[in-house]
N, C-alpha and C. Protein backbone atom coordinates (compact mmCIF):
# COMPACT_ATOMS: atom_id res chain seq x y z
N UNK A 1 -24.52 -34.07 -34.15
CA UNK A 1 -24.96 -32.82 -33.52
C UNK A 1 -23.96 -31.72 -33.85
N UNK A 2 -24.51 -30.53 -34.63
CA UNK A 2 -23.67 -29.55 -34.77
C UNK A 2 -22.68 -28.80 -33.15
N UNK A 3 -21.76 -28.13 -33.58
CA UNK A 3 -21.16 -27.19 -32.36
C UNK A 3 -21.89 -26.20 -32.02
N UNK A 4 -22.06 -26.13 -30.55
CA UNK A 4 -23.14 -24.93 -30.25
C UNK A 4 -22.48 -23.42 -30.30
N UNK A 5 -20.95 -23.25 -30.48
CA UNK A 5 -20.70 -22.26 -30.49
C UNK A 5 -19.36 -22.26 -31.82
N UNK A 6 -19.26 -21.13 -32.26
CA UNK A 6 -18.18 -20.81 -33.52
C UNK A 6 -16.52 -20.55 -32.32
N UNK A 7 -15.91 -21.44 -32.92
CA UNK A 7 -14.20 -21.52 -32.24
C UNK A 7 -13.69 -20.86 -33.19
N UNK A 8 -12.35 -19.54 -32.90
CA UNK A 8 -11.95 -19.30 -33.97
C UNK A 8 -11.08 -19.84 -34.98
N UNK A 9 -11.13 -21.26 -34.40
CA UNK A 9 -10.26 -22.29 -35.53
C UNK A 9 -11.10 -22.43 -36.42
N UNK A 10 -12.58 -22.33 -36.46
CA UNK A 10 -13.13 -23.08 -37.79
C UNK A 10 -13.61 -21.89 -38.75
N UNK A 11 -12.56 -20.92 -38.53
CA UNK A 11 -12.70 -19.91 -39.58
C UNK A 11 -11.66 -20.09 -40.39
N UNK A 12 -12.02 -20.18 -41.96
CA UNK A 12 -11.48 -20.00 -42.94
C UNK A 12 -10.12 -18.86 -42.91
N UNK A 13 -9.30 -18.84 -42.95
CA UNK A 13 -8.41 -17.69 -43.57
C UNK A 13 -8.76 -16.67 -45.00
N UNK A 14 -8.91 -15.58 -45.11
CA UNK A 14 -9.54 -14.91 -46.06
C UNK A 14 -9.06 -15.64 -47.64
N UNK A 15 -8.01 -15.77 -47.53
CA UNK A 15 -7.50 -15.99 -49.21
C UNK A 15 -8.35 -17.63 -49.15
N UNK A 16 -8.50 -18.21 -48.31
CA UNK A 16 -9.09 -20.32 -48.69
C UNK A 16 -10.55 -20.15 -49.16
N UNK A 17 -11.02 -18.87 -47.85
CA UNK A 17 -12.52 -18.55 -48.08
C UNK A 17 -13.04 -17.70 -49.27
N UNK A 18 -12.34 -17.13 -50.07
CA UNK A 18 -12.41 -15.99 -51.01
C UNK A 18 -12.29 -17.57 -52.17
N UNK A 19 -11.60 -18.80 -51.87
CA UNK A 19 -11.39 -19.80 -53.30
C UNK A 19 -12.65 -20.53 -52.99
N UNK A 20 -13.37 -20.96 -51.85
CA UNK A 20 -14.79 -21.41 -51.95
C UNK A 20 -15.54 -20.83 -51.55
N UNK A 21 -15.77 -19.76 -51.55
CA UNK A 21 -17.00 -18.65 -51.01
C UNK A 21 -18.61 -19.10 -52.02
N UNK A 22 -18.31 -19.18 -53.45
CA UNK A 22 -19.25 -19.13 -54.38
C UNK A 22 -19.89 -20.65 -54.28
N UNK A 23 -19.22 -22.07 -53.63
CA UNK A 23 -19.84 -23.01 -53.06
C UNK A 23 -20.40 -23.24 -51.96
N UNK A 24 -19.53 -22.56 -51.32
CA UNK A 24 -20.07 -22.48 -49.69
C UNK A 24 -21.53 -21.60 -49.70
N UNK A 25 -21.78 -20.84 -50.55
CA UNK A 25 -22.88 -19.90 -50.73
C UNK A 25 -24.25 -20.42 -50.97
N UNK A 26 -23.38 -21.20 -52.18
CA UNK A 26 -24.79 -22.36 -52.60
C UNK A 26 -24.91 -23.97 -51.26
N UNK A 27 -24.20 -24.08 -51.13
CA UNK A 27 -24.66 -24.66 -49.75
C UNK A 27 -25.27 -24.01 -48.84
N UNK A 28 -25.42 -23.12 -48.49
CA UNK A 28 -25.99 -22.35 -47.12
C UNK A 28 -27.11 -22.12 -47.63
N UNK A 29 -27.85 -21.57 -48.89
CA UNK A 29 -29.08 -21.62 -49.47
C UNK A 29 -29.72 -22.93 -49.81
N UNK A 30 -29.50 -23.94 -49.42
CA UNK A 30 -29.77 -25.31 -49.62
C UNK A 30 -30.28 -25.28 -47.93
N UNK A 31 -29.37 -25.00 -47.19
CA UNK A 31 -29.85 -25.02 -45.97
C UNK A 31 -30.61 -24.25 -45.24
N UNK A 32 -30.63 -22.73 -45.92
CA UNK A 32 -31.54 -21.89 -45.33
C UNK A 32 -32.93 -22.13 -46.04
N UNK A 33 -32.75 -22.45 -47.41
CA UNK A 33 -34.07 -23.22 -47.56
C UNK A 33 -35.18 -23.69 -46.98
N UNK A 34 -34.99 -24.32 -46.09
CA UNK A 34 -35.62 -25.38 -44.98
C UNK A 34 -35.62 -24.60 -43.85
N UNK A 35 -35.25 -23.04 -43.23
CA UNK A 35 -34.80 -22.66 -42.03
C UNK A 35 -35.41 -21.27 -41.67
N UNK A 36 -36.39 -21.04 -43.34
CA UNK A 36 -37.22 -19.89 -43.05
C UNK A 36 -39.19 -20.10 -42.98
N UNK A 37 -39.78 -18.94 -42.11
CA UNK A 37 -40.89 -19.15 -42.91
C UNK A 37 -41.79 -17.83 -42.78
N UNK A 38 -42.56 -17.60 -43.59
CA UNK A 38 -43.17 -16.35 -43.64
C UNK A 38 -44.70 -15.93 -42.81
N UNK A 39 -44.63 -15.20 -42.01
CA UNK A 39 -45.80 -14.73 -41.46
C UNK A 39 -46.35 -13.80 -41.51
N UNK A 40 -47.47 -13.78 -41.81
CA UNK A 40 -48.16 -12.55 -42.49
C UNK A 40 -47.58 -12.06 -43.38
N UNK A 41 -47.96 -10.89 -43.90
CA UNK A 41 -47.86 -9.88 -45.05
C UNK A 41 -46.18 -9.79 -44.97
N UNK A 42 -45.52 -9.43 -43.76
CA UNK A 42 -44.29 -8.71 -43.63
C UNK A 42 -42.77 -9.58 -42.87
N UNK A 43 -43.20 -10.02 -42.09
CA UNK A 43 -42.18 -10.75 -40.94
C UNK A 43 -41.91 -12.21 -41.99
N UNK A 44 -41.06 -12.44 -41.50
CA UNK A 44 -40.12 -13.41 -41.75
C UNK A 44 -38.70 -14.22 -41.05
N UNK A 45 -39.36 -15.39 -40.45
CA UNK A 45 -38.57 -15.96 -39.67
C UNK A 45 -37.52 -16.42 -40.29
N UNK A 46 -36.22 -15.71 -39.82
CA UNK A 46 -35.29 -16.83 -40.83
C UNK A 46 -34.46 -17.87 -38.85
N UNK A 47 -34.41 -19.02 -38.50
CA UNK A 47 -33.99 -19.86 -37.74
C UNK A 47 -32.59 -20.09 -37.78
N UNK A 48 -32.08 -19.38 -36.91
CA UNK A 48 -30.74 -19.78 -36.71
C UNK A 48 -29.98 -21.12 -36.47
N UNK A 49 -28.32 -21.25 -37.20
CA UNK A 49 -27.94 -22.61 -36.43
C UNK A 49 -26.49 -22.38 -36.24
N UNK A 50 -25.66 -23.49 -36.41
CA UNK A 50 -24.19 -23.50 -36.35
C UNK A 50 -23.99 -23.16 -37.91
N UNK A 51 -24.82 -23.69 -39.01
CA UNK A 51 -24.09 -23.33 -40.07
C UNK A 51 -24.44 -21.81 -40.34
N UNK A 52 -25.77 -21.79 -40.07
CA UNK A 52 -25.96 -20.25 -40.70
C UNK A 52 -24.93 -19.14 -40.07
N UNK A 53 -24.65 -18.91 -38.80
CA UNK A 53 -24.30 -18.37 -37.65
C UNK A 53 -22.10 -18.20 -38.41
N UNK A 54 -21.69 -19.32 -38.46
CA UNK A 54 -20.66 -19.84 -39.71
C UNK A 54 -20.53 -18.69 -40.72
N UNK A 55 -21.42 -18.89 -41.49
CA UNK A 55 -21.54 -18.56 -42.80
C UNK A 55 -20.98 -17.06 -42.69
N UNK A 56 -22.43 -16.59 -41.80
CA UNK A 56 -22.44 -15.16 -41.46
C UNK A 56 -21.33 -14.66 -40.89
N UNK A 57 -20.04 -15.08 -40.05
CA UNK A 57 -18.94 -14.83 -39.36
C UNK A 57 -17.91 -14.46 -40.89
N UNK A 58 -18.11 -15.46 -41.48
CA UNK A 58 -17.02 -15.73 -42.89
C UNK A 58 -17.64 -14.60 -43.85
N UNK A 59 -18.73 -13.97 -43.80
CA UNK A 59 -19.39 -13.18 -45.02
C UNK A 59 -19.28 -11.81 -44.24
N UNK A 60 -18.93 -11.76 -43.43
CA UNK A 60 -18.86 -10.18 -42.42
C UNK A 60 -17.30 -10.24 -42.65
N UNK A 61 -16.63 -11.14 -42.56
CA UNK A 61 -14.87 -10.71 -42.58
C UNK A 61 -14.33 -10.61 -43.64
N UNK A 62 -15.18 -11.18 -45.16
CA UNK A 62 -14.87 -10.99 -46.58
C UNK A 62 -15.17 -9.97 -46.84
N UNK A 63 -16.44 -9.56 -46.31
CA UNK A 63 -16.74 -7.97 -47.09
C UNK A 63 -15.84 -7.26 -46.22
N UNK A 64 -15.63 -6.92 -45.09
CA UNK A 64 -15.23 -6.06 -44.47
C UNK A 64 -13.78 -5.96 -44.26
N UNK A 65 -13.12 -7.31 -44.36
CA UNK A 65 -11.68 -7.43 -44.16
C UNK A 65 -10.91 -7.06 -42.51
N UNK A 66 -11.45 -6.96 -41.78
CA UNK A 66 -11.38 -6.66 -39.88
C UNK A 66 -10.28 -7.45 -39.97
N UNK A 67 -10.36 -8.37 -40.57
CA UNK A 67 -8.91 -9.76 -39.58
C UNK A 67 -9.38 -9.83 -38.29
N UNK A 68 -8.29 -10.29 -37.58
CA UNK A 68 -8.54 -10.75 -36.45
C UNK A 68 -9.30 -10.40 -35.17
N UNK A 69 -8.63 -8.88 -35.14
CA UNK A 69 -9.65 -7.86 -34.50
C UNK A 69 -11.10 -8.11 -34.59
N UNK A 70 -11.90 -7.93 -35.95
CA UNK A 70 -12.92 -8.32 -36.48
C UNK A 70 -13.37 -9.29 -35.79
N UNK A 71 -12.75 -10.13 -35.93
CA UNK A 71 -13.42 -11.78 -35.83
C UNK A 71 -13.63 -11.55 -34.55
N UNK A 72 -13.30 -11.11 -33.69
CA UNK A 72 -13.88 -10.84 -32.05
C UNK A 72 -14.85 -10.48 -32.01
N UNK A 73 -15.11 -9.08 -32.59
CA UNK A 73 -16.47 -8.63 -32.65
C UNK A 73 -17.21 -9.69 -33.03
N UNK A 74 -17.28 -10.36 -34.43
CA UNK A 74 -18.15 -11.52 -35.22
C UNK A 74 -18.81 -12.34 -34.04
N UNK A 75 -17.60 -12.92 -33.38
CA UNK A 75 -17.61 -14.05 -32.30
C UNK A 75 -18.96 -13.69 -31.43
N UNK A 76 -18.67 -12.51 -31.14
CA UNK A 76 -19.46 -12.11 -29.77
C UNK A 76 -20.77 -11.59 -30.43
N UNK A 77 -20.89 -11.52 -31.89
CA UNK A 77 -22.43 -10.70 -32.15
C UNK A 77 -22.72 -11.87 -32.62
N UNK A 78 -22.19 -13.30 -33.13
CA UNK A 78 -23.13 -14.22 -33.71
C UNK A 78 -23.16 -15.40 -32.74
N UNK A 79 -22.47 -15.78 -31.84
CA UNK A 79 -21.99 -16.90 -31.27
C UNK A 79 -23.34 -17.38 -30.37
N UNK A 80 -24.30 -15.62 -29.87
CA UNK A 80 -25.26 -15.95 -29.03
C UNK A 80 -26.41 -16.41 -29.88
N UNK A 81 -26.56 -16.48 -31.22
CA UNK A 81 -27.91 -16.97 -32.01
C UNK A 81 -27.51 -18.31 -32.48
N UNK A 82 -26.82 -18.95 -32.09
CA UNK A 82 -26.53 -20.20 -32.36
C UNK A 82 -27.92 -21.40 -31.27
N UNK A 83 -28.25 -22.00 -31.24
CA UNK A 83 -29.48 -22.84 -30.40
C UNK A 83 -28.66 -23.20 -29.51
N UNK A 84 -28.66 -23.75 -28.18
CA UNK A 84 -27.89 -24.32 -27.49
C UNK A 84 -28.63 -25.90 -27.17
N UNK A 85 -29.38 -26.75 -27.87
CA UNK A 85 -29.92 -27.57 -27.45
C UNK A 85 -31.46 -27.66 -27.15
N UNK A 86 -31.98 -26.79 -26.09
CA UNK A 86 -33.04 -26.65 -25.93
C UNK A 86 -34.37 -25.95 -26.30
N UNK A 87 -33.77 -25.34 -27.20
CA UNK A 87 -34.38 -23.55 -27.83
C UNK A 87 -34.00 -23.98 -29.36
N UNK A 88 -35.07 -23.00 -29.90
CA UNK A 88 -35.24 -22.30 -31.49
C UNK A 88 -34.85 -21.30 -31.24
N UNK A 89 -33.59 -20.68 -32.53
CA UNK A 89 -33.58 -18.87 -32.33
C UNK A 89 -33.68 -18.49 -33.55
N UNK A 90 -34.37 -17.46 -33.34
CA UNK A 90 -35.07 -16.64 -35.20
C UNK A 90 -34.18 -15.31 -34.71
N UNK A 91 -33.78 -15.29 -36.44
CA UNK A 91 -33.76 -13.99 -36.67
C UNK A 91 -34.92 -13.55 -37.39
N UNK A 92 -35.96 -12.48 -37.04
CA UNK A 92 -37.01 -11.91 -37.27
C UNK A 92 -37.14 -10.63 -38.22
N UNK A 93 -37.35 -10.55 -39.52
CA UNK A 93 -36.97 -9.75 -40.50
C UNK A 93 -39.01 -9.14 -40.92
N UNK A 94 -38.86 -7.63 -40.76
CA UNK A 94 -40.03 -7.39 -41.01
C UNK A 94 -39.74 -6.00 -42.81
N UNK A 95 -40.14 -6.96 -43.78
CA UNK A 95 -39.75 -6.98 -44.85
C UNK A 95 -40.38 -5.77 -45.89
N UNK A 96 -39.91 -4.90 -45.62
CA UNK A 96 -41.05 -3.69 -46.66
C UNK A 96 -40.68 -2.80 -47.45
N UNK A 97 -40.25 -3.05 -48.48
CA UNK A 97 -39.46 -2.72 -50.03
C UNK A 97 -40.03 -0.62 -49.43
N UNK A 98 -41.18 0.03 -49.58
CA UNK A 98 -40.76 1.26 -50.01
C UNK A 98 -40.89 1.31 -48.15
N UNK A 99 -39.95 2.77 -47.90
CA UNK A 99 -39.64 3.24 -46.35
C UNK A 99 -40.44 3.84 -46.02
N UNK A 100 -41.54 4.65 -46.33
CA UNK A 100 -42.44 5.09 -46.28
C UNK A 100 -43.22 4.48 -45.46
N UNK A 101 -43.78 3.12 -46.10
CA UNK A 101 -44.22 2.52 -45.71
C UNK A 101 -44.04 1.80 -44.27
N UNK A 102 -42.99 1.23 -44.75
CA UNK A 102 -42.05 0.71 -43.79
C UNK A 102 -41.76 1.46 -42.29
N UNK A 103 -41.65 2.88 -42.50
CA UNK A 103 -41.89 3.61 -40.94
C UNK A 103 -43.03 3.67 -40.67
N UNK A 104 -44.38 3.79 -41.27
CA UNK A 104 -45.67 3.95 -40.91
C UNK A 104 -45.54 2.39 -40.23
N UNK A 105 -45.51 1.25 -40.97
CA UNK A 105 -45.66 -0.08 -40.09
C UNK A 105 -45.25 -0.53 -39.10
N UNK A 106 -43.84 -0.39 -38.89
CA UNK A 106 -42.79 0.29 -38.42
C UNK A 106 -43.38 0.62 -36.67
N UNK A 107 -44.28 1.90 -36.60
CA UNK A 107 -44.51 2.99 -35.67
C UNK A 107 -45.69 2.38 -35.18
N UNK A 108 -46.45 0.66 -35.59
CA UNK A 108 -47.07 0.58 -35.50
C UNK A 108 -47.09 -1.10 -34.21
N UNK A 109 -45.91 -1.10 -34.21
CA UNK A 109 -45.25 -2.69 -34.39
C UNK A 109 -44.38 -2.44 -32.80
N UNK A 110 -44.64 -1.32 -31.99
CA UNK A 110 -43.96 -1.32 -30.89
C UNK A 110 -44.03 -2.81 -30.12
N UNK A 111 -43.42 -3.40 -29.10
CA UNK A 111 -43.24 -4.84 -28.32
C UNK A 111 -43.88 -5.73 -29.49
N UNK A 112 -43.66 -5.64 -30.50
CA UNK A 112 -43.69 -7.18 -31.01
C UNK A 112 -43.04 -8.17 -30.83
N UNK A 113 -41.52 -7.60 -30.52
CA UNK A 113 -40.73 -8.67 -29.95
C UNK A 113 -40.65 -9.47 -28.93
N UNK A 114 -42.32 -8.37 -28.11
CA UNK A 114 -42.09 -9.40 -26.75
C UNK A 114 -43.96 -10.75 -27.12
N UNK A 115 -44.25 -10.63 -28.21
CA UNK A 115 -45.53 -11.18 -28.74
C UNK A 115 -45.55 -12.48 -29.68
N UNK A 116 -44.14 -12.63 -29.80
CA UNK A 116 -43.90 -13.82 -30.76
C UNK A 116 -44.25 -15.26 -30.35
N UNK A 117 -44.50 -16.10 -30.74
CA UNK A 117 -44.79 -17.10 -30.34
C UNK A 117 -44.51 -18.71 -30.92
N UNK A 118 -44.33 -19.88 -30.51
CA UNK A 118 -44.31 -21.13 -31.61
C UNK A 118 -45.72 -21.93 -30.32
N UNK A 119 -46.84 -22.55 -30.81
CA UNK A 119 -47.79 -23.31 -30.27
C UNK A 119 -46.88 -24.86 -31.10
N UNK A 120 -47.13 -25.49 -29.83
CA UNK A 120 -46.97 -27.10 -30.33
C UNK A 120 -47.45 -27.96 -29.18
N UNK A 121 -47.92 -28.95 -29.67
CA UNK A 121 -48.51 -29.97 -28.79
C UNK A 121 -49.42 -29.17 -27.73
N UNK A 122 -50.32 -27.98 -28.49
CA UNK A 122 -51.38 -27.61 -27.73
C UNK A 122 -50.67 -26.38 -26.41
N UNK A 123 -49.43 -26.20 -26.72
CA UNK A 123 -48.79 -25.42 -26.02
C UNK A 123 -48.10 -24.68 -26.75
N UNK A 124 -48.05 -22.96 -25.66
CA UNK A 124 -47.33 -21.64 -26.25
C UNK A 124 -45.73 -21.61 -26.05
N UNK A 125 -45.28 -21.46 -26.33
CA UNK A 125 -43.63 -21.21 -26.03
C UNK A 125 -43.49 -19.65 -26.46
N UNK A 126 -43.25 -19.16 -25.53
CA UNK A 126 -43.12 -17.50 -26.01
C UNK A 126 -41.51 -17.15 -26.63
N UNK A 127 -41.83 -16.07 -27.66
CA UNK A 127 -39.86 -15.86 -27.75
C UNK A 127 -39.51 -15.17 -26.90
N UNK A 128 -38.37 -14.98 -26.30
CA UNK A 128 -37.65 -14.08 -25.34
C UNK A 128 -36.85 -13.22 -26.54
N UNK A 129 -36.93 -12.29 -26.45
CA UNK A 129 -35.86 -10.88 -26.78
C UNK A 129 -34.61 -11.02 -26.75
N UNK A 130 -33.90 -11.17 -27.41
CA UNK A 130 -32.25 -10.29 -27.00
C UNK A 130 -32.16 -9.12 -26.43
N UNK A 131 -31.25 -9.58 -24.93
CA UNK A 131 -31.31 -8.12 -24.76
C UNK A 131 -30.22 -7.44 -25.27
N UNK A 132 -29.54 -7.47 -26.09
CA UNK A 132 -28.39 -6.36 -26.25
C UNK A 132 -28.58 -5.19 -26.73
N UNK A 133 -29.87 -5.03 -26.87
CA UNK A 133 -30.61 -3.58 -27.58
C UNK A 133 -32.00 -3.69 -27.37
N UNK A 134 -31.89 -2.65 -26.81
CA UNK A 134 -33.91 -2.79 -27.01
C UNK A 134 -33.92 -2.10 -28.63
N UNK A 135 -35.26 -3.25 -28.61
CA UNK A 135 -35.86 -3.41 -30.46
C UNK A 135 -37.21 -2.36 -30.42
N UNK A 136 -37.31 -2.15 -29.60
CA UNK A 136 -39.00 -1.01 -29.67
C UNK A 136 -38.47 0.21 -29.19
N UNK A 137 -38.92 1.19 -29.47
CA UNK A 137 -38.25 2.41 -29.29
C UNK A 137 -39.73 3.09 -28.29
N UNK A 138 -39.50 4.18 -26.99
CA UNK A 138 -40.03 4.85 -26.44
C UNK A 138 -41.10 5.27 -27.30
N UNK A 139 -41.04 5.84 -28.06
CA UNK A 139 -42.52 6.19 -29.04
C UNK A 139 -42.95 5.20 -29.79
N UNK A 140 -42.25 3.71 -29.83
CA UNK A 140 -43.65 2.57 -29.86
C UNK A 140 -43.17 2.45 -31.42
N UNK A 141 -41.98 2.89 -31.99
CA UNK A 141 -41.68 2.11 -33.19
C UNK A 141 -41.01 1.00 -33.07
N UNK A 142 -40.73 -0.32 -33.95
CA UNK A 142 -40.27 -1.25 -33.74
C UNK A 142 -38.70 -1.56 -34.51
N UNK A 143 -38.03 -2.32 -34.40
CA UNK A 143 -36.90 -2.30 -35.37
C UNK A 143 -37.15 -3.13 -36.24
N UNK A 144 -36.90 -2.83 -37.51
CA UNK A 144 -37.39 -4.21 -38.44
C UNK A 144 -36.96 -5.78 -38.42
N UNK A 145 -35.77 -5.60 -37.79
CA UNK A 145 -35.13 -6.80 -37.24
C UNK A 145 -34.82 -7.19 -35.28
N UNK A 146 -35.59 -8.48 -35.53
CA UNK A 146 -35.50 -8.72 -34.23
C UNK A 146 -35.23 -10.53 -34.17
N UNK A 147 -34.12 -10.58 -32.93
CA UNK A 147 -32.92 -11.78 -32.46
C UNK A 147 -34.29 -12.43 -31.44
N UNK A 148 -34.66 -13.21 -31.71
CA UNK A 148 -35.96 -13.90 -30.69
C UNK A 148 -35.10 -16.01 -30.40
N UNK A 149 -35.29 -15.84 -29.28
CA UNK A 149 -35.14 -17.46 -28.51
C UNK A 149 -36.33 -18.06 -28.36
N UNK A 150 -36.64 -19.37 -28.67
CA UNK A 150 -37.63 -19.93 -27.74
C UNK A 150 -37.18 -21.38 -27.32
N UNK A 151 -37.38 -20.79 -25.95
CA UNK A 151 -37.13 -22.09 -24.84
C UNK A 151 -38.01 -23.30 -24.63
N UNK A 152 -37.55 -24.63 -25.09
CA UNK A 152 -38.49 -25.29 -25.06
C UNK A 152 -38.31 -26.48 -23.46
N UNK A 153 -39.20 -27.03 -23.40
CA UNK A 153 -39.43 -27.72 -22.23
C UNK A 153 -39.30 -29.20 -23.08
N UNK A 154 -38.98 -30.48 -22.19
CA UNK A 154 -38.09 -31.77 -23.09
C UNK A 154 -39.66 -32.30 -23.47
N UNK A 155 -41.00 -31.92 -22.60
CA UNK A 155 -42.08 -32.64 -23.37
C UNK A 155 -42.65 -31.69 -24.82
N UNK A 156 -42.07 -30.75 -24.60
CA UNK A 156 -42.18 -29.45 -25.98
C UNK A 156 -41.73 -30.27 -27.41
N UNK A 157 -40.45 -30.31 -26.57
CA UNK A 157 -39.59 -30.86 -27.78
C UNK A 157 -39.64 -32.08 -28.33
N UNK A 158 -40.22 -33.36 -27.31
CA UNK A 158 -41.13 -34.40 -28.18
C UNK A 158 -41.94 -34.22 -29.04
N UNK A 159 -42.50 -33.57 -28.69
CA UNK A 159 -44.08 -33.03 -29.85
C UNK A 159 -43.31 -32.15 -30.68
N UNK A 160 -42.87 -31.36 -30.51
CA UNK A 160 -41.87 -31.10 -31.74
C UNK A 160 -41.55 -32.28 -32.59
N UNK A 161 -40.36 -33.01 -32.07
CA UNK A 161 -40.41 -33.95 -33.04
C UNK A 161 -41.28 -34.89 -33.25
N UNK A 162 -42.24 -35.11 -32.77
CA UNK A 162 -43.06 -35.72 -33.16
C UNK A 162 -43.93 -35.63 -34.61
N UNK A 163 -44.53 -36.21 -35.69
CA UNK A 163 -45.28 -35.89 -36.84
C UNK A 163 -46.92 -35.66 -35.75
N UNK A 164 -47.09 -35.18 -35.05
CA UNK A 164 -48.83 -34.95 -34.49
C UNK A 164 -49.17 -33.98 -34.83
N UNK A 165 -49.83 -33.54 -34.93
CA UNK A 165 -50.09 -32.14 -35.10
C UNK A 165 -49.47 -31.20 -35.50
N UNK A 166 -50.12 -29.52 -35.79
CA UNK A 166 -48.77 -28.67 -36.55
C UNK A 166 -48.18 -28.03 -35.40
N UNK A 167 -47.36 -27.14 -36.04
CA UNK A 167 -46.70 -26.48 -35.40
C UNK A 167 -46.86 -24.94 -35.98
N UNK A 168 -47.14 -24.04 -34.94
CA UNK A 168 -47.56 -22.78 -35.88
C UNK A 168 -46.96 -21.73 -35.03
N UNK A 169 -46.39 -20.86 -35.75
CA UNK A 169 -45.63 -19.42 -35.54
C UNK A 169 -46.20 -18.58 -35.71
N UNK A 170 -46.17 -17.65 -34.74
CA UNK A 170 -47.09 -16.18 -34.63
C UNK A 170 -46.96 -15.31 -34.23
N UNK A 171 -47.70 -14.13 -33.95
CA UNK A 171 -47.67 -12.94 -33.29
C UNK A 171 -48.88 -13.11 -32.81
N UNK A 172 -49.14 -12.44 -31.34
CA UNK A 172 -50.48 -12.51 -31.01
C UNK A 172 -50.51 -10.66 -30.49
N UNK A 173 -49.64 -9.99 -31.43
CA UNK A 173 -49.30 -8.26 -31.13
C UNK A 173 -50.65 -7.78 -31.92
N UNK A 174 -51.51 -7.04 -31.16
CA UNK A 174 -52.59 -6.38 -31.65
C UNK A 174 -52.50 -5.54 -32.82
N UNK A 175 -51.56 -5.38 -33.54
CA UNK A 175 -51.15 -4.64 -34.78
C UNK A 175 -50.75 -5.87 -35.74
N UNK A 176 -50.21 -7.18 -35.35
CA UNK A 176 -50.01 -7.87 -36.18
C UNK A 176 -50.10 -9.43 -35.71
N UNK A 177 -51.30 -9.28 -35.22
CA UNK A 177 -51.32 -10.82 -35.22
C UNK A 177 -51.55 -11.78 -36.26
N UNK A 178 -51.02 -12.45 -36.56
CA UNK A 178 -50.32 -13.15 -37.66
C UNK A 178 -50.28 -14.78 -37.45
N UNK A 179 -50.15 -15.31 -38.00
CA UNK A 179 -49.69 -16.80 -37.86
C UNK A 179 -49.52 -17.55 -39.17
N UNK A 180 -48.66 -18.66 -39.00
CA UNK A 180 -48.63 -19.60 -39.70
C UNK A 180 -47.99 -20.76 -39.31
N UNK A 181 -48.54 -22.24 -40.32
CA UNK A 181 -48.43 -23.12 -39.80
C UNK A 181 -46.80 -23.95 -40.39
N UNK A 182 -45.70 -24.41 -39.64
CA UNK A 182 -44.79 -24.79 -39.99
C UNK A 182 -44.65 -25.69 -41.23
N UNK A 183 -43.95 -25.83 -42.12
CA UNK A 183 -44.17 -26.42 -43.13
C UNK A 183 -43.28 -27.64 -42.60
N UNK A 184 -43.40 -29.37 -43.02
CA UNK A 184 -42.98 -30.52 -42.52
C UNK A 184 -41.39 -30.47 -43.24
N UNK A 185 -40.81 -29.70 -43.76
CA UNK A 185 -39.95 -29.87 -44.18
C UNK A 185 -39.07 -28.82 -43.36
N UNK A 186 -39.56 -27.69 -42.73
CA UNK A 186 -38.79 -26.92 -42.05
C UNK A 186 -38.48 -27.57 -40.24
N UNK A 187 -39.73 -28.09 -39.98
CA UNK A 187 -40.05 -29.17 -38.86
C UNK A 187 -38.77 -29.88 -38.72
N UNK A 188 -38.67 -30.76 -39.97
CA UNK A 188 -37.68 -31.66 -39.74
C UNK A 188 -36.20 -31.09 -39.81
N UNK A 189 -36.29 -29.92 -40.49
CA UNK A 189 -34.94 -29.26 -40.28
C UNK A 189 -34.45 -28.40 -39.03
N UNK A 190 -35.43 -27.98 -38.78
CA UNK A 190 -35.64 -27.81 -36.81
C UNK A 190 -35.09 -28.34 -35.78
N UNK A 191 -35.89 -29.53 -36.42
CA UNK A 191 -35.57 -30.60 -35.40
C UNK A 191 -34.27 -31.00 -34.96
N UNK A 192 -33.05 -30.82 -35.75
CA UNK A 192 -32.04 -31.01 -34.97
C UNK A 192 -31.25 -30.10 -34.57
N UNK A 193 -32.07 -28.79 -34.18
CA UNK A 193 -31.31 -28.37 -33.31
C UNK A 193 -31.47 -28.44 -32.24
N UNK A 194 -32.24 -29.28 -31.73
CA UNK A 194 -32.44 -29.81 -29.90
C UNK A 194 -31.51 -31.02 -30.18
N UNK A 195 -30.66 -30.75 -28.89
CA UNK A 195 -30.04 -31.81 -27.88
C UNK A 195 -30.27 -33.03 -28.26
């Protein structure tokens, strides 16, 4: 079972992490592999864990160089998308190359964050929001990125792991209701982030 939270011992020192950064890289794409999946036209679940959450701490203090200072901030903006056992957490990426566009869709996409969803074993599990920012803005635009939890219940998470039936991710937001069905390879990579 991975660590549910990043200690600042298991951070690299810049000069060790700067000599395996270009392996460690290709490992984490081996693992995010299995940890995304696409819904509809635009959104894109990428599933948080201990490694991704890792990665991202060590790739914010290389580019940026903060040191120690830094790494506080890191701590406290990634430490909460880590799963704690009972829950899936997505980071929610709504993906649209020209901006144009992208604000028209954008302006269209207000509370999506509160519309997300995973169905399994014939049951909804809604995502909960991060609150450290509201993601929808007063005039009903959305942020393209949104931090979503879903809390599962221990008979959830049987059927989760269970091979029965699928498992499908969605929006049920009247601008983008969306879905798709989990692929068995992301399932099983899921799967251990429950308890």
């Amino acid at each position: 079972m991975s660590p549910r939270k990043i200690d600042a011992s298991a951070i690299l020192p810049l000069a060790e992490y700067s000599k395996v950064r270009t392996e460690r890289r290709r490992e984490i794409a081996e693992i995010k592999k299995h940890r995304r999946l696409e819904v509809g036209p635009f959104a894109t679940f990428y599933f948080e864990c201990y490694a991704t959450m890792l990665h991202q701490v060590h790739e914010m203090l290389f580019i940026e160089k903060g040191g120690a200072e830094q790494l506080v901030d890191e701590l406290r903006a990634y430490n909460p998308l880590i799963p704690q056992g009972g829950e899936l957490v997505a980071t929610v990426m709504f993906e649209i190359d020209d901006p144009l566009r992208r604000a028209r869709v954008l302006a269209t996409l207000g509370g999506v964050e509160h519309q997300a969803f995973i169905r399994v074993g014939g049951e909804i599990v809604r995502g909960v929001a991060e609150d450290d920012q509201e993601r929808s803005r007063e005039d009903g635009k959305a942020s393209s990125v949104q931090f979503l939890r879903f809390p599962f219940s221990a008979p959830q998470i049987a059927a989760f792991r269970s091979d029965a039936g699928d498992v499908v991710v969605g929006f049920d937001h009247p601008n983008y209701g969306h879905m798709a069905v989990m692929p068995a390879a992301v399932r099983r990579a899921l799967a251990g982030d429950f308890a």
